[in-house]
Protein backbone atom coordinates (compact mmCIF):
# COMPACT_ATOMS: atom_id res chain seq x y z
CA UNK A 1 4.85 14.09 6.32
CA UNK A 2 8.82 13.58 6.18
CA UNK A 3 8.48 10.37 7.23
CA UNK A 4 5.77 8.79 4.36
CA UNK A 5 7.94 10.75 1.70
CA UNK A 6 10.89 8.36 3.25
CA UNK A 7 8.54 5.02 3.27
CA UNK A 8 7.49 6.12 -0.43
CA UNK A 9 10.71 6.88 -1.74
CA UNK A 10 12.20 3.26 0.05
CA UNK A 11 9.27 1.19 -1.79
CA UNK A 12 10.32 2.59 -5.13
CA UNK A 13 13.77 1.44 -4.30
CA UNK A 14 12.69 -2.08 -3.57
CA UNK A 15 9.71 -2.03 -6.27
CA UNK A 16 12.20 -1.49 -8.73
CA UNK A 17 14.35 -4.06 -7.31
CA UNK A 18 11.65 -6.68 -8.06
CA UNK A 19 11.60 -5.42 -11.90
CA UNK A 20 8.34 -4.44 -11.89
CA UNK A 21 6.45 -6.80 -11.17
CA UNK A 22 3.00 -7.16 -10.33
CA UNK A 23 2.42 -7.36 -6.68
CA UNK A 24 0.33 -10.08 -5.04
CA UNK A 25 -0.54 -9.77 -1.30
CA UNK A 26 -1.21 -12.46 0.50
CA UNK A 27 -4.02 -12.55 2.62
CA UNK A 28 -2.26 -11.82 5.83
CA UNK A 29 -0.68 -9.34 4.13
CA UNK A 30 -3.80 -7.90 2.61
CA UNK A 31 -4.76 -7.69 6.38
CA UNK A 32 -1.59 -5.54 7.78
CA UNK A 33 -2.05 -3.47 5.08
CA UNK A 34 -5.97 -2.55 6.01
CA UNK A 35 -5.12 -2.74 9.82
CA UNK A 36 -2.37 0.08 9.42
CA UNK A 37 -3.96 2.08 6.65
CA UNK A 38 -7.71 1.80 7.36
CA UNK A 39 -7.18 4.48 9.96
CA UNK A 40 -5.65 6.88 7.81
CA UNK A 41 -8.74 7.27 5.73
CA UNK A 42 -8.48 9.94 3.77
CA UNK A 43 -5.14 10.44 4.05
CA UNK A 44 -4.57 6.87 3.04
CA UNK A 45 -5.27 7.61 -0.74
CA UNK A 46 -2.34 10.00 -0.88
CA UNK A 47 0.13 7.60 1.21
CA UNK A 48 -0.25 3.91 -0.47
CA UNK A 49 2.15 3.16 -3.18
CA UNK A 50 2.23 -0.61 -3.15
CA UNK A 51 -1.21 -0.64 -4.59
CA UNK A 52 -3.83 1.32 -6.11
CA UNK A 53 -5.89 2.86 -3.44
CA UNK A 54 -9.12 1.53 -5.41
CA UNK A 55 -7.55 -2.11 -4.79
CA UNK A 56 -7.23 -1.06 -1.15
CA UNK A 57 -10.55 -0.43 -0.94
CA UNK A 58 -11.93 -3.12 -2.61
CA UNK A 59 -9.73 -5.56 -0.02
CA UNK A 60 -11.57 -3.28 2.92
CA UNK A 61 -15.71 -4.32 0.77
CA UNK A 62 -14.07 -7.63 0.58
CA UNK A 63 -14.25 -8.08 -3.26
């Protein structure tokens, strides 16, 4: 679990690098994202930070 507190705490750093701005995936990106986390499931929900994990989902149902 050492090693998602690391990824977490290194996206704040560069989220608040980008001034808080809302994020836009692009589509391929939208599709690393599921590839990587999708497997996760439950666990995912605690993990993602770049997004809500209700958008997640909703990129997984397709709307």
């Amino acid at each position: 679990m050492a090693q998602v507190q690391y990824l977490k705490a290194e996206n704040e750093i560069l989220r608040s690098r980008i001034g808080g701005k809302k994020f836009h995936a692009t589509v391929e990106e939208k599709r690393n994202l599921i590839k990587y986390g999708f497997p996760l499931e439950p666990a995912i929900k605690e993990m993602i930070s770049l997004v809500t994990p209700q958008t997640f989902f909703s990129w997984i149902c397709g709307t």
